[in-house]
PDB file of N, CA and C in Angstrom:
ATOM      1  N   UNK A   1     104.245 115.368 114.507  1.00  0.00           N
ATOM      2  CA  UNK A   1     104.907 116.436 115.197  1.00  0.00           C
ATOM      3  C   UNK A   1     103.963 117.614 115.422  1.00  0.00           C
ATOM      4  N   UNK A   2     102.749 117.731 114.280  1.00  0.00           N
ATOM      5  CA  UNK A   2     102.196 119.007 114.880  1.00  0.00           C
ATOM      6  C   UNK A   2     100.425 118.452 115.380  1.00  0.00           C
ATOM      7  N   UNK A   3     100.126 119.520 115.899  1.00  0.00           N
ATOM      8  CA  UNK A   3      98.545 119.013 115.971  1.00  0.00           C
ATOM      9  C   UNK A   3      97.897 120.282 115.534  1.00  0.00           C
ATOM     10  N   UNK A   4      96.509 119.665 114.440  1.00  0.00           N
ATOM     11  CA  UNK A   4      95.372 120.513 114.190  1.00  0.00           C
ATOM     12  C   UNK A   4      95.199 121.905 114.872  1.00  0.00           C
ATOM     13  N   UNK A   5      94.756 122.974 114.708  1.00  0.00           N
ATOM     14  CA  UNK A   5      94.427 123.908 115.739  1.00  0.00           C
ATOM     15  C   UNK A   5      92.824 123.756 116.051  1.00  0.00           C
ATOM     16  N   UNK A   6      92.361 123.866 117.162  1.00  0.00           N
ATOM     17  CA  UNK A   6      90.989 123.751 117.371  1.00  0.00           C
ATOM     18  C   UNK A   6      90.795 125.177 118.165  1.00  0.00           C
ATOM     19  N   UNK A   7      89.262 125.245 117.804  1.00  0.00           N
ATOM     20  CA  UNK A   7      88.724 126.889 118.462  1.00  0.00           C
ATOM     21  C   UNK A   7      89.563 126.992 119.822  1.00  0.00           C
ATOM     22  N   UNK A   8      89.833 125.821 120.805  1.00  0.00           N
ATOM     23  CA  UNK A   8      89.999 126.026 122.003  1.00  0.00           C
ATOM     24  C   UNK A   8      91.902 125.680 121.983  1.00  0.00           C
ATOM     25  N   UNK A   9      92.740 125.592 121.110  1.00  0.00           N
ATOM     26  CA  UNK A   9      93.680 125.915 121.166  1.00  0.00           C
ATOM     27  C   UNK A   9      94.574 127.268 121.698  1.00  0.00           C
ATOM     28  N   UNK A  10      95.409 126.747 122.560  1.00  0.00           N
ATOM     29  CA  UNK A  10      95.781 128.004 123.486  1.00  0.00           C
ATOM     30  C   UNK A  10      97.293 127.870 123.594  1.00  0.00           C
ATOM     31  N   UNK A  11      97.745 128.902 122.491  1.00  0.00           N
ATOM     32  CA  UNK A  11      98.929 128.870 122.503  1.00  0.00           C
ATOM     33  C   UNK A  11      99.838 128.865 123.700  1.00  0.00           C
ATOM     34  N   UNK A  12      99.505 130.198 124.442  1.00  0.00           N
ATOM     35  CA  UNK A  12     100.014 130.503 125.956  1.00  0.00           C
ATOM     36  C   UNK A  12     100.553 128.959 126.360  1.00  0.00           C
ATOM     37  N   UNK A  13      99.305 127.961 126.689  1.00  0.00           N
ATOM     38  CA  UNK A  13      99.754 127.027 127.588  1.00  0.00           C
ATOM     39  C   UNK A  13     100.415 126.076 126.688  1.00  0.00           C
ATOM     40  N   UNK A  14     100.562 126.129 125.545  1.00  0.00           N
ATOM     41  CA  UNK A  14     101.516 124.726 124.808  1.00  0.00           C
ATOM     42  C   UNK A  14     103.323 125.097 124.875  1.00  0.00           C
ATOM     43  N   UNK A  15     103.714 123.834 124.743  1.00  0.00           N
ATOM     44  CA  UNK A  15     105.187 124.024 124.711  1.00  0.00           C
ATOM     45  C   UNK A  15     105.307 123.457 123.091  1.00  0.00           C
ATOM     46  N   UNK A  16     105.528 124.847 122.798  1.00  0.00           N
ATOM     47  CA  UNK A  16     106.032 124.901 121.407  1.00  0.00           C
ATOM     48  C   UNK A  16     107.663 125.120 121.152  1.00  0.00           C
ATOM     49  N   UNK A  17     108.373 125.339 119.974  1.00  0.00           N
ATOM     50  CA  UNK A  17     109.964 124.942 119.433  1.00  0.00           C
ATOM     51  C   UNK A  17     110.011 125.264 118.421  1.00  0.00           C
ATOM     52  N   UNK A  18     111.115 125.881 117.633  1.00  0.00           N
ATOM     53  CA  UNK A  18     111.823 125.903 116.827  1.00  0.00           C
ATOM     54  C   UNK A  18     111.850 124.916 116.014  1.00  0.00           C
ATOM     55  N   UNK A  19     111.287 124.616 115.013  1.00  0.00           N
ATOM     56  CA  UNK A  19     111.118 123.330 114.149  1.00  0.00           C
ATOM     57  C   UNK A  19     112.753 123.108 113.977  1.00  0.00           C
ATOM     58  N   UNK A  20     113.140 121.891 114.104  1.00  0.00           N
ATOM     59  CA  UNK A  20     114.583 121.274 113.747  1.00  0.00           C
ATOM     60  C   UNK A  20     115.137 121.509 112.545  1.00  0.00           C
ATOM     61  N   UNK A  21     113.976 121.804 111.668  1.00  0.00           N
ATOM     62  CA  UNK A  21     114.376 121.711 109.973  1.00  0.00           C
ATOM     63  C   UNK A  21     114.300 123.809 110.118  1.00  0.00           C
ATOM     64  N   UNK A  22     114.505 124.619 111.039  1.00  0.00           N
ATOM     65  CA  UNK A  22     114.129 126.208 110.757  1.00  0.00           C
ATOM     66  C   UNK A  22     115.640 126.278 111.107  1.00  0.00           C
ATOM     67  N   UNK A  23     116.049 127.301 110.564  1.00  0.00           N
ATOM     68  CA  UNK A  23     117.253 128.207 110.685  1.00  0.00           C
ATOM     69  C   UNK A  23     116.802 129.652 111.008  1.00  0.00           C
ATOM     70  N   UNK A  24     117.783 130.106 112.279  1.00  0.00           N
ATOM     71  CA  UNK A  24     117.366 131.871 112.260  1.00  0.00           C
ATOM     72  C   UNK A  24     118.371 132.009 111.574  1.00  0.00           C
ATOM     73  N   UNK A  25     118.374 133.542 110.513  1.00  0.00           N
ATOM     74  CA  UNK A  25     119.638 134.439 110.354  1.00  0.00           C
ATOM     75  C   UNK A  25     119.031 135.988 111.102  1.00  0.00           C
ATOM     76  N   UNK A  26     119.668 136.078 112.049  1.00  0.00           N
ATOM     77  CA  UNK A  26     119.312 137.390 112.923  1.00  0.00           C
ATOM     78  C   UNK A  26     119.913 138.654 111.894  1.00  0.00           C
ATOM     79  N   UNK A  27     118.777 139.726 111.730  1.00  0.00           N
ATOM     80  CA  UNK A  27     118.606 140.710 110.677  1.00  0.00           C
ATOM     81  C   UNK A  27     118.982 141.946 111.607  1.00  0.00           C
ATOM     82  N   UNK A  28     118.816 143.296 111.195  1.00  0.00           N
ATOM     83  CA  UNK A  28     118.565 144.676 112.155  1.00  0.00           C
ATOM     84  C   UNK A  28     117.296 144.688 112.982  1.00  0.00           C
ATOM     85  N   UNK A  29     116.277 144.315 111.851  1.00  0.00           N
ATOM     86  CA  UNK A  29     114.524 144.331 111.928  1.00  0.00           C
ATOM     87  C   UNK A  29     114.369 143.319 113.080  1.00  0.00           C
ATOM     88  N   UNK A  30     115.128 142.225 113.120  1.00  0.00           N
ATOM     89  CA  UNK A  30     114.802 141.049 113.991  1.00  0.00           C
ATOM     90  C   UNK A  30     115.283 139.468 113.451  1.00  0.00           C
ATOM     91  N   UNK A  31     114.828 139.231 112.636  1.00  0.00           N
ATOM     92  CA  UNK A  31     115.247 137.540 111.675  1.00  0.00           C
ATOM     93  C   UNK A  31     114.556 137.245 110.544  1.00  0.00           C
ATOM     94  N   UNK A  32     115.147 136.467 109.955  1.00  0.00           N
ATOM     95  CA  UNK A  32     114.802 135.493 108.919  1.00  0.00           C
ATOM     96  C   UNK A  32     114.511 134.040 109.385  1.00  0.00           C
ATOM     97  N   UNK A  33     113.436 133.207 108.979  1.00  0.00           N
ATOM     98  CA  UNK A  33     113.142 132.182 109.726  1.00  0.00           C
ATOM     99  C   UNK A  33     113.243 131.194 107.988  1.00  0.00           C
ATOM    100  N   UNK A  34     113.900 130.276 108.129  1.00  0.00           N
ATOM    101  CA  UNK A  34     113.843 129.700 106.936  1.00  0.00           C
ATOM    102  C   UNK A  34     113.912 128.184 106.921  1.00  0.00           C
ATOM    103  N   UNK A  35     112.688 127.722 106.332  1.00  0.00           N
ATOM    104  CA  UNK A  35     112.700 126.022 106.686  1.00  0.00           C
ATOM    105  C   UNK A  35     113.197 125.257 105.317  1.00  0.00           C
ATOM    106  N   UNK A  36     114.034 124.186 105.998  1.00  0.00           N
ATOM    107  CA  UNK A  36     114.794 124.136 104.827  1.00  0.00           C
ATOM    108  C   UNK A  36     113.461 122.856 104.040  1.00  0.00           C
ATOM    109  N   UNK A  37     112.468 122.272 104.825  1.00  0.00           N
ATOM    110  CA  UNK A  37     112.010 121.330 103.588  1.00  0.00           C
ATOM    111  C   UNK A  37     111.125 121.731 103.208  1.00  0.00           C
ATOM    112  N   UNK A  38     110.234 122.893 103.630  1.00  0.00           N
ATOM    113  CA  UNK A  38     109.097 123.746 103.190  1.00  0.00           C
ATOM    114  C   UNK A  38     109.374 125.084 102.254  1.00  0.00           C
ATOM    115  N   UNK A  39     110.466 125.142 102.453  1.00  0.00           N
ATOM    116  CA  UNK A  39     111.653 126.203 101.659  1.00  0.00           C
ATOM    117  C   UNK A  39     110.120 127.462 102.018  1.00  0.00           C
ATOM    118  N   UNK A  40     109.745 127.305 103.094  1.00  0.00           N
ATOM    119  CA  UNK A  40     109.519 129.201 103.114  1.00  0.00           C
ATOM    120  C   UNK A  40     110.519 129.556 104.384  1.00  0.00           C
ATOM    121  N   UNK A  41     110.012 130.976 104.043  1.00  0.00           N
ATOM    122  CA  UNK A  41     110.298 132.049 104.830  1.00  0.00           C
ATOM    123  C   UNK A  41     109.810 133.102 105.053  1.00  0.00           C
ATOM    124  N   UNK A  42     109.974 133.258 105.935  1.00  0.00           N
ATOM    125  CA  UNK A  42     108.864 134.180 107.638  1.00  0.00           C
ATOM    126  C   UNK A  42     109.916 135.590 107.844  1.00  0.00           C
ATOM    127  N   UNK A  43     109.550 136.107 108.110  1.00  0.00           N
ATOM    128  CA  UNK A  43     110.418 137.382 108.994  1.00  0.00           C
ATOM    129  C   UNK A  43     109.931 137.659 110.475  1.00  0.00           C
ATOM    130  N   UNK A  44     110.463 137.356 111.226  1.00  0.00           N
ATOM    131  CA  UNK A  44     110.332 138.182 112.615  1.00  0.00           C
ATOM    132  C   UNK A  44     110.936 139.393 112.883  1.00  0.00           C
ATOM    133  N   UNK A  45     109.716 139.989 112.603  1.00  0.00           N
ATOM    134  CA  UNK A  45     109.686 141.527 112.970  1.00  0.00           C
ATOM    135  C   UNK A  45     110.150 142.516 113.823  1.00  0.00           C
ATOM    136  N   UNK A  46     110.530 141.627 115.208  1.00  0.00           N
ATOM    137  CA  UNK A  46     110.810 142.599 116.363  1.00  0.00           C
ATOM    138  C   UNK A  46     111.542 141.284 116.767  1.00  0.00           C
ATOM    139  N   UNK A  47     112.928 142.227 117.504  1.00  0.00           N
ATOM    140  CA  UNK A  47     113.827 141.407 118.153  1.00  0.00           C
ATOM    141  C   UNK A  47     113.346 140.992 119.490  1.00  0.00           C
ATOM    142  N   UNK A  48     112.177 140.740 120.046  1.00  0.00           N
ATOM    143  CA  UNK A  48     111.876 140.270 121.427  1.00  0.00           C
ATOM    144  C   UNK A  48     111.002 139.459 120.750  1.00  0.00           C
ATOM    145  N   UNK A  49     110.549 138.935 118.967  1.00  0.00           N
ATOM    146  CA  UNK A  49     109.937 138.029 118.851  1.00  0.00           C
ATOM    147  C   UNK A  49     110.920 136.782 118.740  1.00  0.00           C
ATOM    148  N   UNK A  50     112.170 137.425 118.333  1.00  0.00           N
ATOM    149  CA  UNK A  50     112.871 136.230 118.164  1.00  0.00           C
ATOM    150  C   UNK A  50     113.916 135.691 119.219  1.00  0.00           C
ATOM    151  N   UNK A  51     113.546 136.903 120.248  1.00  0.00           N
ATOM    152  CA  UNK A  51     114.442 136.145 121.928  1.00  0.00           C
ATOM    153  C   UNK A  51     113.644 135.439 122.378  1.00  0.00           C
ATOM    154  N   UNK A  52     111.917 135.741 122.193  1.00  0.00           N
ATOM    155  CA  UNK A  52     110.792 134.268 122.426  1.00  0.00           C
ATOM    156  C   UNK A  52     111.069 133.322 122.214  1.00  0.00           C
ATOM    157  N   UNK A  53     111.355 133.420 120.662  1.00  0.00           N
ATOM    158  CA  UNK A  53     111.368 131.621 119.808  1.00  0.00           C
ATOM    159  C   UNK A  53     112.323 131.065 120.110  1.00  0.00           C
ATOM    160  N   UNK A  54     113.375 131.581 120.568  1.00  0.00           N
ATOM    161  CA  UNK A  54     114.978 131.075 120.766  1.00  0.00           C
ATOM    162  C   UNK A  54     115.036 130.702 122.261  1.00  0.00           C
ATOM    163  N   UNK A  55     113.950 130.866 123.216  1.00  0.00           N
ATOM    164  CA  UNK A  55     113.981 130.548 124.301  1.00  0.00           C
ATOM    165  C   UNK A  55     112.903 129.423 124.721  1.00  0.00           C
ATOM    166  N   UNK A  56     112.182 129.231 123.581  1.00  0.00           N
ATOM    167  CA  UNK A  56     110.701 128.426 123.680  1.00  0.00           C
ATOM    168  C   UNK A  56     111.410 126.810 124.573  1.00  0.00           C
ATOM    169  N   UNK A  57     112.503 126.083 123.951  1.00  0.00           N
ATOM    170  CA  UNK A  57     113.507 124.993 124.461  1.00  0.00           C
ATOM    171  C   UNK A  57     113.081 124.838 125.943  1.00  0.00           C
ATOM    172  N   UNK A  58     113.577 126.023 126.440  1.00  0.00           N
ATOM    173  CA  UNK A  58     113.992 126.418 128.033  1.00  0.00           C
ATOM    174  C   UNK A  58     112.681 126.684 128.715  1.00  0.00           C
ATOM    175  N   UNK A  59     111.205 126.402 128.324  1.00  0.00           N
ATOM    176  CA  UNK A  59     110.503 126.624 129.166  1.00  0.00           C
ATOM    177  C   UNK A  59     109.145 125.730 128.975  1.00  0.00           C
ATOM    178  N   UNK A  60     108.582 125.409 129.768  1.00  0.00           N
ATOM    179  CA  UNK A  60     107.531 124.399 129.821  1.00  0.00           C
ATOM    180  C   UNK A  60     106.238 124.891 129.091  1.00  0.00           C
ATOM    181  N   UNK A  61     105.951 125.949 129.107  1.00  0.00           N
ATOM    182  CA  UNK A  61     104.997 127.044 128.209  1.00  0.00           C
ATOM    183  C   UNK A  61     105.752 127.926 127.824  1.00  0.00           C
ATOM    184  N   UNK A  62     104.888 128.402 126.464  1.00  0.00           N
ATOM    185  CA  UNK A  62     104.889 129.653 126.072  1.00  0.00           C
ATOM    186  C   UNK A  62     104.664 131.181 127.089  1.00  0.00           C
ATOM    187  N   UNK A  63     103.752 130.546 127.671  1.00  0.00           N
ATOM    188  CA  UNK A  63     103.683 131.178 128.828  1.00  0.00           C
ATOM    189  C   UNK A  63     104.938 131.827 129.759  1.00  0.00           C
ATOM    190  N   UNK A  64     105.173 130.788 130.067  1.00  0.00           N
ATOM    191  CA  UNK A  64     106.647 130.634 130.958  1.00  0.00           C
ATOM    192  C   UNK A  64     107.976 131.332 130.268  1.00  0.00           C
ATOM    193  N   UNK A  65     107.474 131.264 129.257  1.00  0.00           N
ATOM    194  CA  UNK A  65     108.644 131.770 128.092  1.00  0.00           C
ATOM    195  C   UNK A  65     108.577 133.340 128.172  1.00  0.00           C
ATOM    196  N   UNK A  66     107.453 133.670 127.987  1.00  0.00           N
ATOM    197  CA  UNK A  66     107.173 134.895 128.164  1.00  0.00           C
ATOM    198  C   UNK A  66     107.649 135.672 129.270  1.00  0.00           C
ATOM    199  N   UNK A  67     107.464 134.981 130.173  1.00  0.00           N
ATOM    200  CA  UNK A  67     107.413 135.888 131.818  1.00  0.00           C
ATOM    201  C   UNK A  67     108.919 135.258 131.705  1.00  0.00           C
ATOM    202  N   UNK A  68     109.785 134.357 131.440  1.00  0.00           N
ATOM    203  CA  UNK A  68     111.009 134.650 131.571  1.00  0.00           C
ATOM    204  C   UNK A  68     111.531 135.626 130.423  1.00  0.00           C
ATOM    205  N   UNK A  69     111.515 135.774 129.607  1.00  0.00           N
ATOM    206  CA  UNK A  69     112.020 136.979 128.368  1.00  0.00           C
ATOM    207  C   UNK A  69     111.888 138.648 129.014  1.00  0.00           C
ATOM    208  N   UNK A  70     110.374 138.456 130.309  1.00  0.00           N
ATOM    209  CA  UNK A  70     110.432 139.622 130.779  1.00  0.00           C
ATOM    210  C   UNK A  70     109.703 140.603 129.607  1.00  0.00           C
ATOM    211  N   UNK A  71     108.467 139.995 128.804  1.00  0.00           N
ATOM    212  CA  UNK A  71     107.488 140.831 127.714  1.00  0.00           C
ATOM    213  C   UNK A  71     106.359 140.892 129.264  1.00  0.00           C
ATOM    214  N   UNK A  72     106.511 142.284 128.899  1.00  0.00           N
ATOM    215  CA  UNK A  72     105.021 142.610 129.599  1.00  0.00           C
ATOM    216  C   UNK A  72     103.736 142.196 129.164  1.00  0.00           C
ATOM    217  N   UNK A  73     103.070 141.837 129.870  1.00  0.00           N
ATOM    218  CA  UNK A  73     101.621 141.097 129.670  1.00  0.00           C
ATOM    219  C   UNK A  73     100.346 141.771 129.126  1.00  0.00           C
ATOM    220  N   UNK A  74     101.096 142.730 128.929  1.00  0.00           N
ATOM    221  CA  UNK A  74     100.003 143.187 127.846  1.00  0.00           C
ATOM    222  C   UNK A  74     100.215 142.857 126.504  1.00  0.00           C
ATOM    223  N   UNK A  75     101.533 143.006 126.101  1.00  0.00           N
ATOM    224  CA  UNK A  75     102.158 142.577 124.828  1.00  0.00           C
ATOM    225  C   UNK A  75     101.750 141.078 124.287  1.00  0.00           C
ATOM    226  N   UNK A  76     101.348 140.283 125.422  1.00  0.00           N
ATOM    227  CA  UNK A  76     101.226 138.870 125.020  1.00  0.00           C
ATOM    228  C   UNK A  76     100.064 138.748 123.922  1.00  0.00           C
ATOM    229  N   UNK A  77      99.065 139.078 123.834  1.00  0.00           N
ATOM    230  CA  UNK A  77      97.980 138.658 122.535  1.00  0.00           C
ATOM    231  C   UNK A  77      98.936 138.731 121.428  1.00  0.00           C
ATOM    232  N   UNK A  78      99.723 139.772 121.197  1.00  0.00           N
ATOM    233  CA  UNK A  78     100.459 140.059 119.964  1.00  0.00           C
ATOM    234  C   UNK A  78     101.223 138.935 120.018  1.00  0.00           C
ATOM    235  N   UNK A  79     102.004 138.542 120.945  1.00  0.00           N
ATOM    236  CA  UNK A  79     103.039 137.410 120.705  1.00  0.00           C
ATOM    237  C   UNK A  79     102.272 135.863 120.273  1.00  0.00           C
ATOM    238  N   UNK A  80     101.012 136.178 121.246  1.00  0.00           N
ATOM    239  CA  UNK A  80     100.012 134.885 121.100  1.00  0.00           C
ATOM    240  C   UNK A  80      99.642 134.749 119.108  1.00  0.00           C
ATOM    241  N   UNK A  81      99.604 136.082 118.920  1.00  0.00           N
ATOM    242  CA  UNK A  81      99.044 135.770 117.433  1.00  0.00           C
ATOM    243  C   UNK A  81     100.438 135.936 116.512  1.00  0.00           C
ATOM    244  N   UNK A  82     101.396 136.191 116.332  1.00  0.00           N
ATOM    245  CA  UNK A  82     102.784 135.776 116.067  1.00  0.00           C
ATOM    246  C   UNK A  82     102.986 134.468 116.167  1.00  0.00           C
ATOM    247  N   UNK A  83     103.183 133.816 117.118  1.00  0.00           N
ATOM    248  CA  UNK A  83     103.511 132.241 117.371  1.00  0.00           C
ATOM    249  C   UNK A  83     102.328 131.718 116.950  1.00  0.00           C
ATOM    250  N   UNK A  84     101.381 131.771 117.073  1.00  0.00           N
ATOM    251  CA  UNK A  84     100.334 131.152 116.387  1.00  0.00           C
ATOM    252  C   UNK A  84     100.604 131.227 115.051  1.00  0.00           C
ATOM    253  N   UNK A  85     100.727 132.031 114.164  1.00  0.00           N
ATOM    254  CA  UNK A  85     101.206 132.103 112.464  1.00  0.00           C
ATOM    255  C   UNK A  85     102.632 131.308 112.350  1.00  0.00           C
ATOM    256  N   UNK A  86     103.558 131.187 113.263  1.00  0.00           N
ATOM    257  CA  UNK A  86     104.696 130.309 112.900  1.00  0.00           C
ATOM    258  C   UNK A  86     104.253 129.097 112.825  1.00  0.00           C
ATOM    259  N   UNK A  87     103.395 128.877 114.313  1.00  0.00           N
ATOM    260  CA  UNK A  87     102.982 127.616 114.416  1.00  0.00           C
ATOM    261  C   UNK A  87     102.097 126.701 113.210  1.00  0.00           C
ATOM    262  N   UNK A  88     101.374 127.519 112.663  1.00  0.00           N
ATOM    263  CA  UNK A  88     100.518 127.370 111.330  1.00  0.00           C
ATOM    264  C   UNK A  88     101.506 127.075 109.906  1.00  0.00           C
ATOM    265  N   UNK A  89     102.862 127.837 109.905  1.00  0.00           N
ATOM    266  CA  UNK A  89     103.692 127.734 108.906  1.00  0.00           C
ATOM    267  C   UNK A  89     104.323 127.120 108.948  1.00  0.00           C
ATOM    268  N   UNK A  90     104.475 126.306 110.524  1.00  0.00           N
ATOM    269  CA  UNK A  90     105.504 124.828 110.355  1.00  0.00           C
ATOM    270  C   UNK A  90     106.298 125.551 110.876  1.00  0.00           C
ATOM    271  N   UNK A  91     106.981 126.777 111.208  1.00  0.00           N
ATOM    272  CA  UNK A  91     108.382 127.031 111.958  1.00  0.00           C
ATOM    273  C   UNK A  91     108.741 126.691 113.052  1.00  0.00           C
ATOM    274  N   UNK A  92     107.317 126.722 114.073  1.00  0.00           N
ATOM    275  CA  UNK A  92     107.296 126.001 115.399  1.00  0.00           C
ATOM    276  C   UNK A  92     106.473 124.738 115.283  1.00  0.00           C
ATOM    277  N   UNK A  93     106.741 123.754 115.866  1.00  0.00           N
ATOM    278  CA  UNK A  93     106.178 122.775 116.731  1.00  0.00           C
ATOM    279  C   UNK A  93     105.899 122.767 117.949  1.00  0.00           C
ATOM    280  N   UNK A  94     104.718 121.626 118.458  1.00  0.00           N
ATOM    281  CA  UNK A  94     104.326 121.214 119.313  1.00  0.00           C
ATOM    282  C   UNK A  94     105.429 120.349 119.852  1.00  0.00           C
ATOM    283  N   UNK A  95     105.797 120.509 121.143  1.00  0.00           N
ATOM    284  CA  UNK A  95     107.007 119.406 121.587  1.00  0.00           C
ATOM    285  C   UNK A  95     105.907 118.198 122.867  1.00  0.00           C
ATOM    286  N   UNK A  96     104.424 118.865 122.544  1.00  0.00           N
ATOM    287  CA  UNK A  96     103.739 117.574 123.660  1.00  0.00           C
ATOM    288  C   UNK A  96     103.330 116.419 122.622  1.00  0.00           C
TER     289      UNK A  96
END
């Protein structure tokens, strides 16, 4: 389900997901991300990180995800290095 990260890994263009085994509980701050067979847990910090992850399903990239959520493109490195740390913790998957 997941693949290695390599120097030339590019989040933007992968279609990443909500690992099947993650639960959100939506907080004030933003969420709780909690996997039930890795038993961690993550916090998403800002509520437009977790209208990302909850929309990742609905779009062919991360990319795509983005420009539909309507995050301005400057904001994206930050989101790029956010989803990259879920992606590393198992919360997201690779769906290619």
């Amino acid at each position: 389900m997941r693949r290695l990260l390599t120097s030339d890994f590019d989040v933007l263009d992968s279609s990443l997901d909500l690992h099947p085994q993650v639960a959100l509980r939506p907080e004030p701050f933003g969420a709780l991300a909690y996997h039930f067979d890795t038993r961690k847990l993550v916090f998403l910090k800002h509520p437009d990180v977790v209208r990302v992850v909850q929309s990742l399903a609905d779009h062919d990239t991360v990319a795509a995800t983005l420009a539909a959520c309507d995050i301005d493109e400057q904001r994206w490195p930050s989101f790029d290095k956010a989803l990259t740390s879920l992606y590393e913790s198992d919360m997201l998957y690779d769906r290619a």
